[in-house]
Protein backbone atom coordinates (compact mmCIF):
# COMPACT_ATOMS: atom_id res chain seq x y z
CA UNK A 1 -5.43 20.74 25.95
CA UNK A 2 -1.89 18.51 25.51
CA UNK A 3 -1.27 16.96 21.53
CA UNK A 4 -0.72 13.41 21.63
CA UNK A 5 3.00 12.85 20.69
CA UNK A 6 1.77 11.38 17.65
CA UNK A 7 0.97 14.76 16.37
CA UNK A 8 2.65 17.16 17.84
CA UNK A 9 5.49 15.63 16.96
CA UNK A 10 4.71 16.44 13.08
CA UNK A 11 5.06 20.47 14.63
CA UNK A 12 8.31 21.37 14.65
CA UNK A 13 10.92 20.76 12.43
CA UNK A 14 14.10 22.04 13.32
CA UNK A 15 17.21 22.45 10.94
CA UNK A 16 19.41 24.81 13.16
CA UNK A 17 23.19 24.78 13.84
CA UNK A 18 23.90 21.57 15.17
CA UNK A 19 21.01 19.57 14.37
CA UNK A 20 20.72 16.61 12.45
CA UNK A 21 20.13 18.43 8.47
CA UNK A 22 19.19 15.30 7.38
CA UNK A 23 16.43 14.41 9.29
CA UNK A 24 15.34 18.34 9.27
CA UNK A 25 15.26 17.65 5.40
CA UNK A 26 13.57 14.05 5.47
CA UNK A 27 10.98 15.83 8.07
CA UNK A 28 10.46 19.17 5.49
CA UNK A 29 9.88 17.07 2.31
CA UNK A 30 7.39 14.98 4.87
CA UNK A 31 5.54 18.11 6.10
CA UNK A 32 5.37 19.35 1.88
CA UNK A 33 3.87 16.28 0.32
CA UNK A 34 1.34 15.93 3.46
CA UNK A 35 -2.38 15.37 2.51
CA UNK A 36 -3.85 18.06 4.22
CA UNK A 37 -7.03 16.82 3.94
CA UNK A 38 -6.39 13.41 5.45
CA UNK A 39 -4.74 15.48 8.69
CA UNK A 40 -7.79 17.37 8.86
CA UNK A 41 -10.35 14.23 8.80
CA UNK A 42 -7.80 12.77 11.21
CA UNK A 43 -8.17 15.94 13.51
CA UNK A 44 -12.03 15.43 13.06
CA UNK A 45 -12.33 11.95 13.67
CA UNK A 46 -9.78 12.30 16.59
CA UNK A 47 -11.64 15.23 17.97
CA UNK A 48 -15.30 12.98 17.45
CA UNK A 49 -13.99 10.04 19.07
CA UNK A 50 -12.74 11.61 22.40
CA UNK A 51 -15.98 13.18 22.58
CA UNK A 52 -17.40 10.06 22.42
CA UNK A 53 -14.94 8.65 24.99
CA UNK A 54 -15.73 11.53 27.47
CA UNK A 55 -19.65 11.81 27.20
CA UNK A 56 -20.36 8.16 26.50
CA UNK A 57 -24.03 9.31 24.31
CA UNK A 58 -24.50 6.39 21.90
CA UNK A 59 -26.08 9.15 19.69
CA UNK A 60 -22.01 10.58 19.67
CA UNK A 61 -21.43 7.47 17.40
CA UNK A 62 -21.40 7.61 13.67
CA UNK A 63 -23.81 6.36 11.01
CA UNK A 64 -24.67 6.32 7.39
CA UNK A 65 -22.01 8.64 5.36
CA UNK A 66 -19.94 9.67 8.40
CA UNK A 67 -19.49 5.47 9.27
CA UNK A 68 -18.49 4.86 5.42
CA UNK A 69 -16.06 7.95 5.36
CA UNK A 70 -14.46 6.80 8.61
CA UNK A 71 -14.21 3.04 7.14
CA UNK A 72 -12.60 4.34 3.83
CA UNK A 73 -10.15 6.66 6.47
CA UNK A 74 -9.43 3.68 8.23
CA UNK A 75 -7.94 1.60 5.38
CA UNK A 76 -6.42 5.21 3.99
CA UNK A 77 -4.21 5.56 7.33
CA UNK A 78 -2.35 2.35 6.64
CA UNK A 79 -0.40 4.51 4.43
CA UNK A 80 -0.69 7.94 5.63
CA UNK A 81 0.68 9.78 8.61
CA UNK A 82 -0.53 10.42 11.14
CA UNK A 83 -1.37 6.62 11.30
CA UNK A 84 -5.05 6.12 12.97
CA UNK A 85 -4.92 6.25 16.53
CA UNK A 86 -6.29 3.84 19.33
CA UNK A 87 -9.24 5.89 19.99
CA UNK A 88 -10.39 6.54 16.99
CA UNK A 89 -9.85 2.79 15.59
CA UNK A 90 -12.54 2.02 18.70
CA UNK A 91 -14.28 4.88 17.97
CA UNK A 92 -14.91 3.38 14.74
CA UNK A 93 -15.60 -0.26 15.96
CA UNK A 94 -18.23 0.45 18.25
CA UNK A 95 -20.24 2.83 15.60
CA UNK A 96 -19.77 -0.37 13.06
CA UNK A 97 -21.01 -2.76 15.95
CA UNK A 98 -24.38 -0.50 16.71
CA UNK A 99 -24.98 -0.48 12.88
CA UNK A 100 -25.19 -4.12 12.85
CA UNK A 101 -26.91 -4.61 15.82
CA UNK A 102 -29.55 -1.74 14.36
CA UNK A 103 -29.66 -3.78 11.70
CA UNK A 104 -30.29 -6.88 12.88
CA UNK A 105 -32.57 -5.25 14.92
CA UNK A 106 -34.41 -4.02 11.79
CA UNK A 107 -34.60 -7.96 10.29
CA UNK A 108 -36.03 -9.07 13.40
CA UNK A 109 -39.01 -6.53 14.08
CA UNK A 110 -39.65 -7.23 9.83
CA UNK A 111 -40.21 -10.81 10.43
CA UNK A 112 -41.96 -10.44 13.65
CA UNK A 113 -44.08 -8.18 11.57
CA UNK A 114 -44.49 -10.00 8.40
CA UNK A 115 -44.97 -13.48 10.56
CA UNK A 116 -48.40 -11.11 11.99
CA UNK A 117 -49.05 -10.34 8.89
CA UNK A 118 -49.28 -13.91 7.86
CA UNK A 119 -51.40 -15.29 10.61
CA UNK A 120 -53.90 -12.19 9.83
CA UNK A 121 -54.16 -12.89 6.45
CA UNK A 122 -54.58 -16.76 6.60
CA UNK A 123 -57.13 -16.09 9.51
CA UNK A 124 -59.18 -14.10 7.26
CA UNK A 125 -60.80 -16.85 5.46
CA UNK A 126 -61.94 -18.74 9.16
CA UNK A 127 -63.67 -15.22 9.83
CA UNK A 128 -65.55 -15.23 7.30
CA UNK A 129 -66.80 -18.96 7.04
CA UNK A 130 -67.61 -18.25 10.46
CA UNK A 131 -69.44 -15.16 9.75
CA UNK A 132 -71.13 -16.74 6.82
CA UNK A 133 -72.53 -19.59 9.00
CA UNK A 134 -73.70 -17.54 11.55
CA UNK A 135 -75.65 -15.36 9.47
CA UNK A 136 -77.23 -18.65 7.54
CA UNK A 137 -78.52 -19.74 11.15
């Protein structure tokens, strides 16, 4: 298992002899005020989505809760770093894309149902004039 450069860049930080103290320094202060919770539902999100990527399950893809948290972490890694990556931004995309399509799924199959519904009920009072007038014959 290889780090995307992204990340395992944010490893090391090196302020030997004869490297550049300055951007050892600018790289320490980075490393102390990171949100360590915002790395760790990067790592999560990062390790979801290339699951996804590999096995291809639509079931992989994330709903309710998870979709909203990964929404919110979305907009949140404008200004954070690690800044999303590519898989996790499609990752994300295609779990927003089956909601709405489960959802307009759902509005469909309720007015197919409530469009039955209607014909039933305004059938109801033929069936029973004609029931009436077959039992006055």
């Amino acid at each position: 298992f290889r780090l995307r450069p992204e990340i395992a860049r944010m490893n090391w930080t090196f302020m030997r002899e004869g490297d550049d103290f300055e951007a050892g320094m600018k790289k320490l202060l980075l490393a102390l005020h990171c949100d360590f919770d915002y790395v760790q539902r990067h790592a999560e999100l990062c390790r979801k989505a290339l699951e996804f990527k590999k096995k291809g399950s639509k079931d992989l893809l994330l709903r309710g809760q998870a979709l909203k948290n990964a929404k919110a972490f979305l907009e949140e890694g404008q200004t954070k770093h690690p800044v999303p990556i590519a898989e996790q931004i499609e990752f994300i995309e295609l779990s927003k894309a089956l909601r709405r399509r489960d959802k307009t799924c759902r509005r469909a199959s309720f007015f197919v149902i409530t469009i039955l519904a209607l014909a039933v009920a305004s059938s109801i009072p033929t069936i029973i004039l004609l029931v009436t007038n077959n039992n006055c014959q």
